[in-house]
N, C-alpha and C. Protein backbone atom coordinates (compact mmCIF):
# COMPACT_ATOMS: atom_id res chain seq x y z
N UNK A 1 101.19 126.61 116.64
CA UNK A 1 102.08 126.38 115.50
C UNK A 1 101.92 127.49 114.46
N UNK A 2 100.97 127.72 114.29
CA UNK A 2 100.74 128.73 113.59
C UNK A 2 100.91 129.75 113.78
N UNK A 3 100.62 130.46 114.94
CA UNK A 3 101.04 131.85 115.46
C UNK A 3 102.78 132.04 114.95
N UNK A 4 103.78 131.02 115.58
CA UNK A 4 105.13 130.98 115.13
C UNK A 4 105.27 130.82 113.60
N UNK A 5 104.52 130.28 112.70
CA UNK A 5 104.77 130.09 111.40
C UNK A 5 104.22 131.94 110.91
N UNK A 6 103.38 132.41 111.29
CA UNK A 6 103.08 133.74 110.90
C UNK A 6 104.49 134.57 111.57
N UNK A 7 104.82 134.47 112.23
CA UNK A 7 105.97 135.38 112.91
C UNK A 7 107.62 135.02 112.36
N UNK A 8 107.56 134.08 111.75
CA UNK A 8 108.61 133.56 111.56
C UNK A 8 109.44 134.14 110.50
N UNK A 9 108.92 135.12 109.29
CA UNK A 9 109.97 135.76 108.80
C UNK A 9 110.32 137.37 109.97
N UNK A 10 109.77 137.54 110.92
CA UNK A 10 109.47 138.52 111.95
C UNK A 10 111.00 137.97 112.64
N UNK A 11 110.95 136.96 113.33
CA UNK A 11 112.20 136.40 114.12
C UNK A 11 113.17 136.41 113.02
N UNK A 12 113.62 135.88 111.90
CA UNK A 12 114.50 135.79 111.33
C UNK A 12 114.75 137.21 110.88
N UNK A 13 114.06 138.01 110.72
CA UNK A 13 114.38 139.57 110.68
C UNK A 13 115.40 139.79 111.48
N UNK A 14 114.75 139.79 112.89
CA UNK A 14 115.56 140.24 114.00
C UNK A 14 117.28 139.52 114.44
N UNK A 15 117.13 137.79 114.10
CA UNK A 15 118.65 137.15 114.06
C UNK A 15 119.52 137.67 113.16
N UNK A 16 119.30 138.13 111.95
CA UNK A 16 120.06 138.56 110.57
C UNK A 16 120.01 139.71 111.25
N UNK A 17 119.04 140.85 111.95
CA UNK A 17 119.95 141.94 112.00
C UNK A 17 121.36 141.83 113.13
N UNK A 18 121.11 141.28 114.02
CA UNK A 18 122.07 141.29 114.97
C UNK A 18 123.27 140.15 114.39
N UNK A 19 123.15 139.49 113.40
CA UNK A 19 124.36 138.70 113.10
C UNK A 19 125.56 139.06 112.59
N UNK A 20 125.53 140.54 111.60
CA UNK A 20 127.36 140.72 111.29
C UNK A 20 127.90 141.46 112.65
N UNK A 21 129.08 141.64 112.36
CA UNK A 21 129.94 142.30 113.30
C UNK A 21 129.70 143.92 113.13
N UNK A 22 129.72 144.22 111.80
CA UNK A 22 129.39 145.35 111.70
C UNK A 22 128.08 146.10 111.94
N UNK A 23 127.80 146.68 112.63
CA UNK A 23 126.35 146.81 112.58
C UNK A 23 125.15 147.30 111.77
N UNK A 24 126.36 148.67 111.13
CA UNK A 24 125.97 149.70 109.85
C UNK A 24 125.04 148.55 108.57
N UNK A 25 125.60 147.05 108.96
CA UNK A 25 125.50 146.20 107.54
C UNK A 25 124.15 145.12 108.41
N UNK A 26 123.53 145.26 108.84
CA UNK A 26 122.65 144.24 109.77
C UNK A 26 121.24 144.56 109.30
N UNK A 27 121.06 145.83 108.91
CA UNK A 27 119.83 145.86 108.24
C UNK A 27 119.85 145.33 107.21
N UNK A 28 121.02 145.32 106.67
CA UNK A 28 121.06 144.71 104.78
C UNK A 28 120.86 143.34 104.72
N UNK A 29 121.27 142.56 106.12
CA UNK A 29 120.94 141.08 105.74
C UNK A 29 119.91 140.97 106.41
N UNK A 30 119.46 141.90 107.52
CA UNK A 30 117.96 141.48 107.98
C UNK A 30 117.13 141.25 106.49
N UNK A 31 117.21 142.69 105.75
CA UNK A 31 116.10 142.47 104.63
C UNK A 31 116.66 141.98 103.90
N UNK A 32 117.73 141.32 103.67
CA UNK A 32 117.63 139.77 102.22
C UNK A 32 116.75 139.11 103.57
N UNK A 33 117.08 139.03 104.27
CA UNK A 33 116.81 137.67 105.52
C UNK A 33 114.83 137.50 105.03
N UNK A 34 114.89 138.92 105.45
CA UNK A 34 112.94 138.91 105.25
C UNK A 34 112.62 138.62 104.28
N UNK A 35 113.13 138.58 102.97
CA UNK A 35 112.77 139.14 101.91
C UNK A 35 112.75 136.94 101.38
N UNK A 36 114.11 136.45 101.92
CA UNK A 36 114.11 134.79 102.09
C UNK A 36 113.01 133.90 102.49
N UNK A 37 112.67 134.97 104.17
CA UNK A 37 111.94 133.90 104.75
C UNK A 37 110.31 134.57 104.42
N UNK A 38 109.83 135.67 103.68
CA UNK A 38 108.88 135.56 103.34
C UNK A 38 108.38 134.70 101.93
N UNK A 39 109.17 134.55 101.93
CA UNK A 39 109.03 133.71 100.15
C UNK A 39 108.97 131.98 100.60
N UNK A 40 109.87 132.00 101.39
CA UNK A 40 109.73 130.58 102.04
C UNK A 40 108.48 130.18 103.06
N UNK A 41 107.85 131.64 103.76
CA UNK A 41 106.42 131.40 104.54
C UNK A 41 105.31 131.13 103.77
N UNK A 42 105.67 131.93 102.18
CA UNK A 42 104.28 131.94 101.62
C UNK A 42 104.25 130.06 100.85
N UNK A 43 105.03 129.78 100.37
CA UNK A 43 105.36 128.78 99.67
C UNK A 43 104.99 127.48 100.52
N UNK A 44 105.58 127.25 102.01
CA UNK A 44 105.24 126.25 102.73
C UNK A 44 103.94 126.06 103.20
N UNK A 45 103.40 127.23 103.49
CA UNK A 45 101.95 128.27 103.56
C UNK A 45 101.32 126.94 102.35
N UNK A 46 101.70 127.17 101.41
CA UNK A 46 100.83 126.64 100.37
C UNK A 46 101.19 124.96 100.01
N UNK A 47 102.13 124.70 100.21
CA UNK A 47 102.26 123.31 100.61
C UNK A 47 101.79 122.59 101.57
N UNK A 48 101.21 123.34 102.94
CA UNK A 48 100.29 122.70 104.29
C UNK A 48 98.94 123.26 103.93
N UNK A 49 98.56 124.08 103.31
CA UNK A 49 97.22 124.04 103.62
C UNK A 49 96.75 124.09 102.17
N UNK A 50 97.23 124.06 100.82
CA UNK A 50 96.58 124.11 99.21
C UNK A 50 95.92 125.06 99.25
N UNK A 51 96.34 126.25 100.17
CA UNK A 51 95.57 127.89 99.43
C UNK A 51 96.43 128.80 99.87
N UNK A 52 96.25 130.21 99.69
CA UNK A 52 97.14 131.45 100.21
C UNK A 52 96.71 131.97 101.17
N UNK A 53 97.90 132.78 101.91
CA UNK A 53 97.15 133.45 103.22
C UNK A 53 97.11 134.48 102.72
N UNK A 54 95.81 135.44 102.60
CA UNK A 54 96.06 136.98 102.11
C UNK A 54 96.95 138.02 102.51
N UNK A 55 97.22 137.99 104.06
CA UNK A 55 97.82 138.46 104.68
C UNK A 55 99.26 138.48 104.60
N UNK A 56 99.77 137.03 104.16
CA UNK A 56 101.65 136.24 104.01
C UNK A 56 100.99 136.96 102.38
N UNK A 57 100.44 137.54 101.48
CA UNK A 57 100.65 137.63 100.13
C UNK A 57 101.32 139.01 100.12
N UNK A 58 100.00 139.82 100.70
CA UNK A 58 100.66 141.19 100.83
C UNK A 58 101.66 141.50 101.45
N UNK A 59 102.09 140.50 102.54
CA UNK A 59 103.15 141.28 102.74
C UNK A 59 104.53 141.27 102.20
N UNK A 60 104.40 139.65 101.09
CA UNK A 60 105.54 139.72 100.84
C UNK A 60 105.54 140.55 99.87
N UNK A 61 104.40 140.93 98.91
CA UNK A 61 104.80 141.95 97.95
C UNK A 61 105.37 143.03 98.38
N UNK A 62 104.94 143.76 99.37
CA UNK A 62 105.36 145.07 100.17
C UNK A 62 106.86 144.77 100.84
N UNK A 63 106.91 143.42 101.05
CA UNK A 63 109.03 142.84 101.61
C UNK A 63 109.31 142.38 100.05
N UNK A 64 109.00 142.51 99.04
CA UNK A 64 109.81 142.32 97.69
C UNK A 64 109.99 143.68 97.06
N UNK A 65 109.31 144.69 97.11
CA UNK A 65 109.06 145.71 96.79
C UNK A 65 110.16 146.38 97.73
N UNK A 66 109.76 146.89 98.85
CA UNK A 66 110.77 147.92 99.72
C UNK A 66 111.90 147.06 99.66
N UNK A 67 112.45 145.89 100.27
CA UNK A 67 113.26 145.27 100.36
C UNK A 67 114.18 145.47 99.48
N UNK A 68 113.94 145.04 98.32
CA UNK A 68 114.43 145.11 96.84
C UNK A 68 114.97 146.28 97.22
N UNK A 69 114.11 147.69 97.37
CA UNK A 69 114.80 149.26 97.25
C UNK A 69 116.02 149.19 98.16
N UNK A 70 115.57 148.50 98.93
CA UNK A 70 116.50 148.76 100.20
C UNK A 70 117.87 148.29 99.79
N UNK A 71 117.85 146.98 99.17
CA UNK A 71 119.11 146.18 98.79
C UNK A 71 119.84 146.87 97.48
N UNK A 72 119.04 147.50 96.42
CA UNK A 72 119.42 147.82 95.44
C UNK A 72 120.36 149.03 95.58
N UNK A 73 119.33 150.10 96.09
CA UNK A 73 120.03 151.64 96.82
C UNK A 73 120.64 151.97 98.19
N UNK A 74 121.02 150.66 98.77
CA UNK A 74 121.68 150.74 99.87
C UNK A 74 121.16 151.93 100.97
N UNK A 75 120.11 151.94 101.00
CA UNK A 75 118.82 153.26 101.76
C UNK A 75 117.88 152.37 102.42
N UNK A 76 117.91 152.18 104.00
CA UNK A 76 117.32 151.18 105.05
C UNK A 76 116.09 152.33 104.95
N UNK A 77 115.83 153.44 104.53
CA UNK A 77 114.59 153.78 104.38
C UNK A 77 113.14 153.37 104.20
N UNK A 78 113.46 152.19 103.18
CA UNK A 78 112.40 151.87 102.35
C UNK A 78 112.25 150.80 103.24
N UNK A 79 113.15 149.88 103.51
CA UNK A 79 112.82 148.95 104.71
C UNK A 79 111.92 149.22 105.88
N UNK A 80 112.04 150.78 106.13
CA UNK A 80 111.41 150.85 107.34
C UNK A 80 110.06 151.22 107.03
N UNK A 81 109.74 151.66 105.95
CA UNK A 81 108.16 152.23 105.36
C UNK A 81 107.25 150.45 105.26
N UNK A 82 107.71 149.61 105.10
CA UNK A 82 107.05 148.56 104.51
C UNK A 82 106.16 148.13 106.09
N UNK A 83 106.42 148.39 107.20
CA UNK A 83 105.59 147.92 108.43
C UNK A 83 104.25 149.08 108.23
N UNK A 84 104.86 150.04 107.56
CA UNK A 84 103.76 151.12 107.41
C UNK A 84 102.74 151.07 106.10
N UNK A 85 103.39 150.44 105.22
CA UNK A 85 102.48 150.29 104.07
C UNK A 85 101.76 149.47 104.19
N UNK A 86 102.22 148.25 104.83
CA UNK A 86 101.68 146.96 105.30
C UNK A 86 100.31 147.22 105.84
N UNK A 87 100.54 148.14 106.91
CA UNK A 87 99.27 148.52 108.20
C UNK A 87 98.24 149.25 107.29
N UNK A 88 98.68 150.19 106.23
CA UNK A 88 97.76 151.17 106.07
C UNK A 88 97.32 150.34 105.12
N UNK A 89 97.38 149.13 104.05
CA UNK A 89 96.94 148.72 103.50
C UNK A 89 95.61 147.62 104.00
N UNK A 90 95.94 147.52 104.97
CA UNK A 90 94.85 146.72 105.76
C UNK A 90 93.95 147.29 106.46
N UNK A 91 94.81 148.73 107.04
CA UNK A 91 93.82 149.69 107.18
C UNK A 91 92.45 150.14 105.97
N UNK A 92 92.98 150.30 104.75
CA UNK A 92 92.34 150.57 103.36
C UNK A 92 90.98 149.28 102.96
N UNK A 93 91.80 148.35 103.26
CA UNK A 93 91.01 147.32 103.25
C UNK A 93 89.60 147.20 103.81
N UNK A 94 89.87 147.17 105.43
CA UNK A 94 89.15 147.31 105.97
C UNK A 94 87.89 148.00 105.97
N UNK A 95 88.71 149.47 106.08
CA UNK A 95 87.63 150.39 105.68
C UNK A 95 86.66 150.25 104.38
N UNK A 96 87.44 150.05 103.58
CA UNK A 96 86.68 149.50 102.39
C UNK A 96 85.36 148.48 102.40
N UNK A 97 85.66 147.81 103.28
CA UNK A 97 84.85 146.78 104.00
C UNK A 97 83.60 146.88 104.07
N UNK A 98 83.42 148.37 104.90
CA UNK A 98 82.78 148.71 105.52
C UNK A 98 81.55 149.46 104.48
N UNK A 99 81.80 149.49 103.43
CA UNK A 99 80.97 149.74 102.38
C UNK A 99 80.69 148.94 101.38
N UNK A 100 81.40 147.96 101.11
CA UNK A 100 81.38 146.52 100.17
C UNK A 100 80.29 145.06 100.60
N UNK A 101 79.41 144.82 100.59
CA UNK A 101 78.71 144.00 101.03
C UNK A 101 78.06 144.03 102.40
N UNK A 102 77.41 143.36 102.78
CA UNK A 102 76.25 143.36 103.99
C UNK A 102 77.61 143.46 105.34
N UNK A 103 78.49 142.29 104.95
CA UNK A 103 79.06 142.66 106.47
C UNK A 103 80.79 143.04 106.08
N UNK A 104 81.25 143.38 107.26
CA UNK A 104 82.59 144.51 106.77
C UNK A 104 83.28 142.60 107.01
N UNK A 105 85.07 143.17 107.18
CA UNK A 105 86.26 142.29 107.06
C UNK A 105 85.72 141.41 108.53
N UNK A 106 86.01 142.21 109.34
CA UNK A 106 86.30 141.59 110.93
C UNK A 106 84.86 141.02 110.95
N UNK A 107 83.59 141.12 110.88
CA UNK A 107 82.04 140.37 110.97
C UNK A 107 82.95 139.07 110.34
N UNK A 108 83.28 138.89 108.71
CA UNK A 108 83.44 137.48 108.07
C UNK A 108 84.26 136.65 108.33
N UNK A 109 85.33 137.55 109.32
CA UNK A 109 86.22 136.53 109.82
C UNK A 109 86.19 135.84 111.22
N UNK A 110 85.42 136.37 111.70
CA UNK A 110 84.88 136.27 112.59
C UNK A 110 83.54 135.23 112.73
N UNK A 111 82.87 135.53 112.13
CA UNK A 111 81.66 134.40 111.20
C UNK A 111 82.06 133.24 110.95
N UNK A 112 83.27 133.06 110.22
CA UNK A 112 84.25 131.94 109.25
C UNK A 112 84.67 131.03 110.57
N UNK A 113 84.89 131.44 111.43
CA UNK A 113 85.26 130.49 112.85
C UNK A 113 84.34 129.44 113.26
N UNK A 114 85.48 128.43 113.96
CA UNK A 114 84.17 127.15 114.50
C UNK A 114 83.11 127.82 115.56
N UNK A 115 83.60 128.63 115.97
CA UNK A 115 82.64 129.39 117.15
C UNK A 115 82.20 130.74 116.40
N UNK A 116 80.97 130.68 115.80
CA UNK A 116 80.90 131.76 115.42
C UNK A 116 80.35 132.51 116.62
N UNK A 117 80.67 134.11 115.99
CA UNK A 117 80.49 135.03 117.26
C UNK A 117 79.05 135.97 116.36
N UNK A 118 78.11 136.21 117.07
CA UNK A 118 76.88 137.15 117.05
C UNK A 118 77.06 138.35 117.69
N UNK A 119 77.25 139.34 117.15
CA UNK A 119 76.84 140.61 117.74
C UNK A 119 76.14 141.22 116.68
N UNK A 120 75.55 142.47 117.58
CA UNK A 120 74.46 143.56 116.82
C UNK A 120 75.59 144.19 116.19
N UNK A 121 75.29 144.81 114.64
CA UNK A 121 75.73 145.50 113.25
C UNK A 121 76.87 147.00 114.06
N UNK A 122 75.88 147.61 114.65
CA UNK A 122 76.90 148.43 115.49
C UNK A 122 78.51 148.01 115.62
N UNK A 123 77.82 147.01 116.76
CA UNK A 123 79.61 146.36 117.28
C UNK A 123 80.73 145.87 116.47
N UNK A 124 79.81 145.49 115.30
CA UNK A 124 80.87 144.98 114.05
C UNK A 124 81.66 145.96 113.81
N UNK A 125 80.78 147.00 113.22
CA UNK A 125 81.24 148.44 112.56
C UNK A 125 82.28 148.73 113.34
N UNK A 126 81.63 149.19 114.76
CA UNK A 126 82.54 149.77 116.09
C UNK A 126 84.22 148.86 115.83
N UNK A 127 84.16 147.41 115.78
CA UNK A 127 85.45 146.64 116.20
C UNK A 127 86.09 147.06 114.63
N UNK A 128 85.33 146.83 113.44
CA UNK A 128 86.38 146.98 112.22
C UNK A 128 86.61 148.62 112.19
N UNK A 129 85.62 149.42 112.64
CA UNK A 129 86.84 150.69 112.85
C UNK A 129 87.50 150.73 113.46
N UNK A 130 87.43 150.66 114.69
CA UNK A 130 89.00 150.34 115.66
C UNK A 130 90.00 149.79 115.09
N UNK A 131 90.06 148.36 114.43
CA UNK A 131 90.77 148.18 113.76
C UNK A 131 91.53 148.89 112.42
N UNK A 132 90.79 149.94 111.97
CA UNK A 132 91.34 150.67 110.90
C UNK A 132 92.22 151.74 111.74
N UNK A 133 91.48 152.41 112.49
CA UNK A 133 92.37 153.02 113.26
C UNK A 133 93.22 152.23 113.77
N UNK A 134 93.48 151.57 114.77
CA UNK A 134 94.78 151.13 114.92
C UNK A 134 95.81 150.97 113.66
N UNK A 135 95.72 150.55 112.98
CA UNK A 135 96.32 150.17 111.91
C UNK A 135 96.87 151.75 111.32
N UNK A 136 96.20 152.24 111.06
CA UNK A 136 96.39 153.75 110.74
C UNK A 136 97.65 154.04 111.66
N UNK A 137 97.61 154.60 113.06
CA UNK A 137 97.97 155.00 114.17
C UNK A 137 99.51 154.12 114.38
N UNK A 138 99.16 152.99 114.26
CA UNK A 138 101.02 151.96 114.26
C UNK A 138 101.48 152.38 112.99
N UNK A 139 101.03 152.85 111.83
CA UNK A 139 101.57 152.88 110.86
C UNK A 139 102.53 154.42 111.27
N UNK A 140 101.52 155.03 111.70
CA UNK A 140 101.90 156.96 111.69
C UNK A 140 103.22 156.46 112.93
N UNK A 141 103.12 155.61 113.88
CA UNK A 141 104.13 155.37 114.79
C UNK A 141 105.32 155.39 114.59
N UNK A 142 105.67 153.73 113.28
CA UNK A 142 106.36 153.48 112.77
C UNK A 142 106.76 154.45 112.26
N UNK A 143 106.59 155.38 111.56
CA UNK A 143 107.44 156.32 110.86
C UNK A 143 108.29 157.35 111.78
N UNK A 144 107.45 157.55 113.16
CA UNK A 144 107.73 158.28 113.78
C UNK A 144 109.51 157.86 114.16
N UNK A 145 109.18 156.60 114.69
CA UNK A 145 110.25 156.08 115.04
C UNK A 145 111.60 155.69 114.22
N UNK A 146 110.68 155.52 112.90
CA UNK A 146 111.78 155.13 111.88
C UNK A 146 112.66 156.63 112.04
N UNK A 147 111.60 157.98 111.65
CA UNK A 147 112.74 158.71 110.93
C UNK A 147 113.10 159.81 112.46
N UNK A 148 113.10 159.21 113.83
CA UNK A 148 113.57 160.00 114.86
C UNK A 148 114.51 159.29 115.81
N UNK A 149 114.61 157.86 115.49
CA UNK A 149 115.85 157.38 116.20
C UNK A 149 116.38 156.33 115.53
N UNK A 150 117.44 155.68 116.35
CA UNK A 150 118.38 154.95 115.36
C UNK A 150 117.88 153.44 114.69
N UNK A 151 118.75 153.06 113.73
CA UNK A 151 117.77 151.59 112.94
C UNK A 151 118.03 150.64 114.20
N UNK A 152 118.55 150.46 114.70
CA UNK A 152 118.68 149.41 116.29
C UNK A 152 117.74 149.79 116.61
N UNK A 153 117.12 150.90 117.32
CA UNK A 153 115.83 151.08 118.15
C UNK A 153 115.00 150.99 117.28
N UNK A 154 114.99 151.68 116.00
CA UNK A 154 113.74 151.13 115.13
C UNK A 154 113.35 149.48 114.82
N UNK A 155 114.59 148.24 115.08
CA UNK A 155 114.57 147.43 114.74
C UNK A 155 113.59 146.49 116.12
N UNK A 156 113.92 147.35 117.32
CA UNK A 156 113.04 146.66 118.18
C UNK A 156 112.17 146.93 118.68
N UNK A 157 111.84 148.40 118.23
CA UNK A 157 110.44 149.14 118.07
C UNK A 157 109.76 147.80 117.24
N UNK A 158 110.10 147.86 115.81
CA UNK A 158 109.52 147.04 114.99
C UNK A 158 109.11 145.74 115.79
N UNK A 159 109.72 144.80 116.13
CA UNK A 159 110.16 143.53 116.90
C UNK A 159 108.97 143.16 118.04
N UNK A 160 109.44 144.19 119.18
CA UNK A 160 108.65 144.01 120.26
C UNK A 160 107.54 144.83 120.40
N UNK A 161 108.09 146.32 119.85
CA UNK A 161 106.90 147.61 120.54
C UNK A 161 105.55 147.08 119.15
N UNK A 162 105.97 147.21 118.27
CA UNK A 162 104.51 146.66 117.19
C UNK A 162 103.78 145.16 117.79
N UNK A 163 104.70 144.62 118.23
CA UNK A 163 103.96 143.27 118.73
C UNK A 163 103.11 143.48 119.62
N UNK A 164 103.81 144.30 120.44
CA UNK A 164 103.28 144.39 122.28
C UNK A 164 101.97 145.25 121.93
N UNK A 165 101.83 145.86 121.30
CA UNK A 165 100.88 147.05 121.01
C UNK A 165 99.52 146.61 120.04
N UNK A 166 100.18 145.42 119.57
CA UNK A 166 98.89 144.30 118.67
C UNK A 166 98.74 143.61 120.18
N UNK A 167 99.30 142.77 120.42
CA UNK A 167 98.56 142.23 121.93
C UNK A 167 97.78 142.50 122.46
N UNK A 168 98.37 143.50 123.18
CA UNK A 168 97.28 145.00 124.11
C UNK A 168 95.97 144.93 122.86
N UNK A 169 95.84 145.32 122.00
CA UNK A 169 94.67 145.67 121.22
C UNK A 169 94.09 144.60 120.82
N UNK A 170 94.43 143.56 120.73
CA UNK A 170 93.65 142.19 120.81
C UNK A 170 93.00 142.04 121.97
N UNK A 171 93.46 142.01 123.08
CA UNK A 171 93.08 141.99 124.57
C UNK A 171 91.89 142.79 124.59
N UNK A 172 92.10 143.88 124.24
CA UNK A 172 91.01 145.19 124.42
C UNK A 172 89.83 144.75 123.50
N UNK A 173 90.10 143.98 122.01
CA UNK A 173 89.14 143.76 121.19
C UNK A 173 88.48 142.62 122.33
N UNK A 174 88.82 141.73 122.96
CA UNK A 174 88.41 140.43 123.67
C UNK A 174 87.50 141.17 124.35
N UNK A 175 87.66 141.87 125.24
CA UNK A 175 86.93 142.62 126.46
C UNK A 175 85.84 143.45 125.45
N UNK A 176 85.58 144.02 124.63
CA UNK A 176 84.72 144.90 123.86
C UNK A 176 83.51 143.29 123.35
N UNK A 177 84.19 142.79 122.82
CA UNK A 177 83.38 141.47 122.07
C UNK A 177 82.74 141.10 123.60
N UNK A 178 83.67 140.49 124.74
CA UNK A 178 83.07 139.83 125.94
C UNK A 178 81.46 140.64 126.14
N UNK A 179 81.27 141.78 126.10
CA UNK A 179 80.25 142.75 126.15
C UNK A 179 79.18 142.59 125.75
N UNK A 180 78.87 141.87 125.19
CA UNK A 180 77.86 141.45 124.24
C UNK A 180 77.35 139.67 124.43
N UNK A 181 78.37 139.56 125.73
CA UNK A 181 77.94 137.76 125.27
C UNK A 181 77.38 137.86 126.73
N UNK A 182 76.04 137.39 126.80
CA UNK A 182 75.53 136.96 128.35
C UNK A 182 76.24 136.11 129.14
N UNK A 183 75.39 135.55 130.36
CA UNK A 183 76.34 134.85 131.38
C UNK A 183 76.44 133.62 131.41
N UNK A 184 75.72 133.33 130.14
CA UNK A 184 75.77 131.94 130.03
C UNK A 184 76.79 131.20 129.00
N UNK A 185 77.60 132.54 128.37
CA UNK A 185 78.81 132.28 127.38
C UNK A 185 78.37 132.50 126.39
N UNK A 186 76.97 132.70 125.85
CA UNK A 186 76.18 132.47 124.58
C UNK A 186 76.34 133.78 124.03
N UNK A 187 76.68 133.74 122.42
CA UNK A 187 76.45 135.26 122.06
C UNK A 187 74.75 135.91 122.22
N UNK A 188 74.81 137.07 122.23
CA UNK A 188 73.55 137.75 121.82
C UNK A 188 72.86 137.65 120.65
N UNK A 189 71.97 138.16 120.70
CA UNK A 189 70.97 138.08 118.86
C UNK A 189 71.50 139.66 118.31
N UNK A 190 71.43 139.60 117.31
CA UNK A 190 71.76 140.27 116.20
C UNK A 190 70.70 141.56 116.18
């Protein structure tokens, strides 16, 4: 349920772009569309669970912010930077992490789970840099794509190729973590 409630101003992106006839005009209601259903994710967000998701915060600032540009100056530009500001800001984060207290982002969230996971300080480090890099790397993507082919292909670059490419790198994080846990399922010591 949740996975779809996080994706869900993501899908309504994609129906609003393909809904006018015209096509030139499909980005303009995609981003009111996003700009709707992130305001409506963060809000219900806080009506089911009585706190914020950090993640639904930033991004709607970054879909109120570009969005806004986008709608105001009629320039799908700014629309397309916000998957990139998004990434590198979490990228920033992260890294930041990594110097701010005993353990970085990915150790506490990771910790915070009913199953907590144990690995040695290394592997932490190792997974929350990967993660900065990636984040970095989809961001440098996105642009690539934004400013070398058309907003249709950028729209399902955005859609599927950013999705498919978080998948894959979740998968890969699974198999890196699996590494560390003996054969009895149990994490390792620290």
């Amino acid at each position: 349920m949740k996975f779809l409630f996080d994706f869900f101003p993501l899908i309504a992106f994609l129906v609003a772009f393909y809904f006018p006839e015209n096509r030139a005009e499909g980005i303009y209601y995609a981003t009111a569309t996003i700009i709707v259903a992130s305001l409506i994710q963060v809000c219900l967000y806080w009506l089911f669970y009585r706190r914020w998701e950090k993640m639904h915060i930033i991004t709607l600032v970054v879909v109120l912010i570009f969005g806004s540009l986008t709608l105001w100056l009629r320039d799908e530009q700014f629309i397309k930077w916000k998957p990139t500001i998004v990434f590198w800001i979490f990228a920033a984060v992260l890294l930041g992490s990594q110097f701010i207290g005993k353990r970085n982002i990915i150790q506490r969230m990771m910790t915070m789970a009913d199953e907590k996971i144990i690995m040695p300080a290394h592997a932490w480090t190792m997974l929350n840099l990967s993660w900065v890099i990636f984040f970095t790397v989809v961001g440098v993507l996105n642009l690539y794509v934004a400013y070398n082919y058309s907003t249709e292909f950028w729209v399902g670059f955005k859609v599927y190729g950013i999705t498919a490419l978080n998948l894959v790198f979740i998968v890969g994080q699974v198999f890196y973590m699996f590494r560390f846990m003996n054969h009895t399922g149990e994490n390792t010591q620290e």
